[in-house]
C-alpha atoms as a PDB file:
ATOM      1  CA  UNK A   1       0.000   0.000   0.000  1.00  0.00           C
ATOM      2  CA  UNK A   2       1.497   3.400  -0.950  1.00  0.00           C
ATOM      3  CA  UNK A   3       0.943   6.345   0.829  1.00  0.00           C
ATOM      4  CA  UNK A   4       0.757   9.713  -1.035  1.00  0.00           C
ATOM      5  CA  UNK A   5       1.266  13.184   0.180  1.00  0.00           C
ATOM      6  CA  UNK A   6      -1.284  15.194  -0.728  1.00  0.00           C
ATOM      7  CA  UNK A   7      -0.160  17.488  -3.320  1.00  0.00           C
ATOM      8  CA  UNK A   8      -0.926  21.443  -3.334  1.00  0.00           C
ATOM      9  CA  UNK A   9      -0.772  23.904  -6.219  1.00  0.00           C
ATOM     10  CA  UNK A  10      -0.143  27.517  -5.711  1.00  0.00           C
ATOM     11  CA  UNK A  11      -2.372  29.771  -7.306  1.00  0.00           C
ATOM     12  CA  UNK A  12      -0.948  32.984  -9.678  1.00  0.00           C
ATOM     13  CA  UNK A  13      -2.281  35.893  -8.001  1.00  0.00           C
ATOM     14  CA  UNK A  14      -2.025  39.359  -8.781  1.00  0.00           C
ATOM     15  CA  UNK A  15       0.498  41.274  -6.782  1.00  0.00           C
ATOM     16  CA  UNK A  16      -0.350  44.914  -7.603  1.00  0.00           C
ATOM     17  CA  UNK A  17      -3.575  46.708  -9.364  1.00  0.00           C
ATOM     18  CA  UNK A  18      -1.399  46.637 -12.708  1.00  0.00           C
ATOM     19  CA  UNK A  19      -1.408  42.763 -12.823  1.00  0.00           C
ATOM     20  CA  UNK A  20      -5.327  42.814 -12.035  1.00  0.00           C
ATOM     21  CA  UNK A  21      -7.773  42.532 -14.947  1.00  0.00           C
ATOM     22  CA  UNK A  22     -10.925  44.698 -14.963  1.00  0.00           C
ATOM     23  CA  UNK A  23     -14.155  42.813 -15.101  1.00  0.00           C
ATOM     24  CA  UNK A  24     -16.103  45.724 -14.837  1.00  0.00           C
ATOM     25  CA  UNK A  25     -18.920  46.303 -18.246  1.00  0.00           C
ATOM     26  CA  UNK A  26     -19.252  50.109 -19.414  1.00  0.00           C
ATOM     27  CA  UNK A  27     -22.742  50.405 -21.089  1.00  0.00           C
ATOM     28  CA  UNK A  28     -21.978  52.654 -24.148  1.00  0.00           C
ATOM     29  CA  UNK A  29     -25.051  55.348 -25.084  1.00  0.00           C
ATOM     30  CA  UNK A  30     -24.469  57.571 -27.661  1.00  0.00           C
ATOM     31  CA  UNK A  31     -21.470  59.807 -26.147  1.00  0.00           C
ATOM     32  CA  UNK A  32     -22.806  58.287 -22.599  1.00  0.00           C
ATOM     33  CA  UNK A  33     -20.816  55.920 -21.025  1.00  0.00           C
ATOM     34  CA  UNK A  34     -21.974  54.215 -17.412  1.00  0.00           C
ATOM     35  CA  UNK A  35     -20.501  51.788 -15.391  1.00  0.00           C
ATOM     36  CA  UNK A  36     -21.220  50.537 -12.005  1.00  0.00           C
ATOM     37  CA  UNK A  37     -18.412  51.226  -8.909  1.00  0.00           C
ATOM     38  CA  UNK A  38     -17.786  50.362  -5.274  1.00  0.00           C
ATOM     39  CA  UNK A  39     -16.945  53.547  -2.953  1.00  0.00           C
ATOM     40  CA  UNK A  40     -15.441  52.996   0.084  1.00  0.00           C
ATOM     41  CA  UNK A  41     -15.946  56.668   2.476  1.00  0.00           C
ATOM     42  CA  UNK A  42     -13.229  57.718   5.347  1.00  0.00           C
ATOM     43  CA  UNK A  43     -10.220  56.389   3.363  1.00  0.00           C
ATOM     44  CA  UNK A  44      -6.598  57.203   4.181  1.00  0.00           C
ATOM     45  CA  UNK A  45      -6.642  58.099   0.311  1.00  0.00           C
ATOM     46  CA  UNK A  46      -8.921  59.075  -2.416  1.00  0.00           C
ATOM     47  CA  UNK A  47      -7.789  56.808  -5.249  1.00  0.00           C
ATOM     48  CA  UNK A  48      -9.860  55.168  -8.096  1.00  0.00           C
ATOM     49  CA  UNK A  49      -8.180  51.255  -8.016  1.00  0.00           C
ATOM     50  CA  UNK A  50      -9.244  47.425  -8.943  1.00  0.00           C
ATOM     51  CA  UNK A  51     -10.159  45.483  -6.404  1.00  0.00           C
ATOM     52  CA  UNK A  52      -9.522  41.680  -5.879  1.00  0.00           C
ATOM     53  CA  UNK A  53     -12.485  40.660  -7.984  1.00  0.00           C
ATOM     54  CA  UNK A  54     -11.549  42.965 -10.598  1.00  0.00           C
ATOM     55  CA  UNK A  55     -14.069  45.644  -9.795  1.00  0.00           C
ATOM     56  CA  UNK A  56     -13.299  49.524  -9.874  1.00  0.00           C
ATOM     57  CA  UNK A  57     -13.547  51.049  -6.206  1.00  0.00           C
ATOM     58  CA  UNK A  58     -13.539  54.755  -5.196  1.00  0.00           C
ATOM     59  CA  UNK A  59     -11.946  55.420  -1.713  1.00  0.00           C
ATOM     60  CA  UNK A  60     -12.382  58.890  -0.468  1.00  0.00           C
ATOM     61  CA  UNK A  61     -11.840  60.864   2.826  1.00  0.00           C
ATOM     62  CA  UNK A  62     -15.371  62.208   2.982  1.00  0.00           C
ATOM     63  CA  UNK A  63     -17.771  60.153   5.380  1.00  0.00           C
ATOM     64  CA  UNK A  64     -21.335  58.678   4.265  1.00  0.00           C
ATOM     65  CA  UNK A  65     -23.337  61.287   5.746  1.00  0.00           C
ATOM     66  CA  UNK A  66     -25.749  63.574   4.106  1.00  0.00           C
ATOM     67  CA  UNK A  67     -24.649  62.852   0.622  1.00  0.00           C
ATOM     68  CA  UNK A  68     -20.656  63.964   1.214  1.00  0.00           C
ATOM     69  CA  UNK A  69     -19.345  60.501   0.059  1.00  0.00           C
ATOM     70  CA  UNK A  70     -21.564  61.200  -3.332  1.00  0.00           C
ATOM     71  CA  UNK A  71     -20.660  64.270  -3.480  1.00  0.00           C
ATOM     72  CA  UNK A  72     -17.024  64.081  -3.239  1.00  0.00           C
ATOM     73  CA  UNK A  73     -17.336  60.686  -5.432  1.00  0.00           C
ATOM     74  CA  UNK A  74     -18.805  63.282  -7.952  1.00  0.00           C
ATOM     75  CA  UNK A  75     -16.467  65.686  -7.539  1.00  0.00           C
ATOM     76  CA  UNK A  76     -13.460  63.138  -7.522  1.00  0.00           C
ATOM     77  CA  UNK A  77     -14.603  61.634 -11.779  1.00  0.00           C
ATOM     78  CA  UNK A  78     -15.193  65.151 -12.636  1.00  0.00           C
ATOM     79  CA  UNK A  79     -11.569  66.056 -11.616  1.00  0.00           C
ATOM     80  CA  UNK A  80      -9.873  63.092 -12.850  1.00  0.00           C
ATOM     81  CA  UNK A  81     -11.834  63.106 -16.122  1.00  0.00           C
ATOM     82  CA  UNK A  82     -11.420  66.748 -16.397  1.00  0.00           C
ATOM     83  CA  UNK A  83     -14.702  67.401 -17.180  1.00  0.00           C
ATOM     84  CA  UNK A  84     -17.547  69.721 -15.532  1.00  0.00           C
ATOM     85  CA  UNK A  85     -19.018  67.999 -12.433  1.00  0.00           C
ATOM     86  CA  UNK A  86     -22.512  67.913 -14.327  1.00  0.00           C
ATOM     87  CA  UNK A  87     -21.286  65.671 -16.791  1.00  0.00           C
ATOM     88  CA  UNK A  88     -20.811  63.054 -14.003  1.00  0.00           C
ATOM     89  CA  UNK A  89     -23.735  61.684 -12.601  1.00  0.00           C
ATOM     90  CA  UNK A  90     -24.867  59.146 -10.084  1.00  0.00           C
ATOM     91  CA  UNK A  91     -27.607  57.322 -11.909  1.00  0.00           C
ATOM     92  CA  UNK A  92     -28.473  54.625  -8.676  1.00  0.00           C
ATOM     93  CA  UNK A  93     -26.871  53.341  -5.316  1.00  0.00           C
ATOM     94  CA  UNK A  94     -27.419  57.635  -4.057  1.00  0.00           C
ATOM     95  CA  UNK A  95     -27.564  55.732  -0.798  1.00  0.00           C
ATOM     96  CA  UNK A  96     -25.329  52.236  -0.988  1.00  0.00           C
ATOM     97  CA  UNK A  97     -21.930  51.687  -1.061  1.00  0.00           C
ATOM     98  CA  UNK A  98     -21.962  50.348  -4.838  1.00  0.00           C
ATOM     99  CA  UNK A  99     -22.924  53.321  -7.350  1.00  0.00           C
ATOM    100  CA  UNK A 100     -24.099  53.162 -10.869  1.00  0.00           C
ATOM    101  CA  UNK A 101     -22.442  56.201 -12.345  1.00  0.00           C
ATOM    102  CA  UNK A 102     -23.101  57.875 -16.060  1.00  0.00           C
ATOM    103  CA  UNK A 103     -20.322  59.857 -17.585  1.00  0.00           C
ATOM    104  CA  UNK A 104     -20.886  62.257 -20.363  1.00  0.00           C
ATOM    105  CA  UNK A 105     -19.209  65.398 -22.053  1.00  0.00           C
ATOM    106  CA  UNK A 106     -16.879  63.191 -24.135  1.00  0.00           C
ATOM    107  CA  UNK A 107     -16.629  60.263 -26.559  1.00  0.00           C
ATOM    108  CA  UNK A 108     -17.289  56.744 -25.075  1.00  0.00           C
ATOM    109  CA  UNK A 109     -13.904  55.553 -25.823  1.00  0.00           C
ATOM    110  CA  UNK A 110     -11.812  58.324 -24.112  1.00  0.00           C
ATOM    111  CA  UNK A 111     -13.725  57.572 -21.081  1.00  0.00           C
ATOM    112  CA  UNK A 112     -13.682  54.114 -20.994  1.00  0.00           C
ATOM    113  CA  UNK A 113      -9.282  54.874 -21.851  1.00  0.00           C
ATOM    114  CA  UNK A 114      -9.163  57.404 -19.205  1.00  0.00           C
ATOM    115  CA  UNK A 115     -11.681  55.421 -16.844  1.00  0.00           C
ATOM    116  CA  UNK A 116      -9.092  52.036 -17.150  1.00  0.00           C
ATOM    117  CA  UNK A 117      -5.691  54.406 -16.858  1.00  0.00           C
ATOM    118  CA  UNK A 118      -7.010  55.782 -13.370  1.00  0.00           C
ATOM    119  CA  UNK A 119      -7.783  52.212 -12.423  1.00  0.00           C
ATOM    120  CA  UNK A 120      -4.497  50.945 -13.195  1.00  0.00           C
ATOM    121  CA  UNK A 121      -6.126  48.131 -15.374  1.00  0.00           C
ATOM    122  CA  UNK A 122      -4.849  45.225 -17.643  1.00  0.00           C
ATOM    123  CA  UNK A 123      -6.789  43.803 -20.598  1.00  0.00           C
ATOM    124  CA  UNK A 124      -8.072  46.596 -22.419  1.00  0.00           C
ATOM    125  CA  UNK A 125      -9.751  45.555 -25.109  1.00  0.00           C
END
């Protein structure tokens, strides 16, 4: 009778947020593009980065209350993007932690390339 060790296999996992591939889906209208995020309020820093699943999350200083997180989530796109804050809009989630968010002002593809450079993100096509 032979006894076997049981053998283990080490999983590749991402190190840093450029190794990690973005799973999040932009829905493309017209010049609209909109995209569902994770914010995470009373970060350390306000960065836009991947998660582990692959998902984009927002971490900003401002806390959840009375609208500050959205506000400053707002605020944060517009800036990065470089576009006016009315062009960013939260579309659902005013009140959760995971936002549906619409972007306008430019062409789909220059968001979705500016969106993914932010993020750090792999896979870009």
């Amino acid at each position: 009778m032979e006894i076997r060790q049981p053998t283990t296999t080490k999983e590749k996992r991402p190190l840093a947020t450029g190794n990690r591939r973005l799973t999040t889906e932009f829905k493309i209208e017209r010049e609209n593009v909109s995209f569902w995020l994770r914010v995470k309020p009373r970060s350390a820093r306000e960065r836009l980065i991947l998660d582990t699943s692959g998902e984009l999350r927002l971490e900003l200083h401002e806390p959840p209350a009375e609208g500050q997180a959205n506000e400053a989530c707002v605020r944060f796109l517009a800036r990065a993007l470089r576009l006016p804050q009315a062009c960013v809009t939260i579309l659902s989630g005013a009140k959760s932690r995971r936002k549906l968010i619409r972007v306008s002002g430019r062409s789909a593809d220059d968001t979705i390339r500016l969106i993914r450079a932010l993020a750090g993100a792999r896979g870009l096509e």
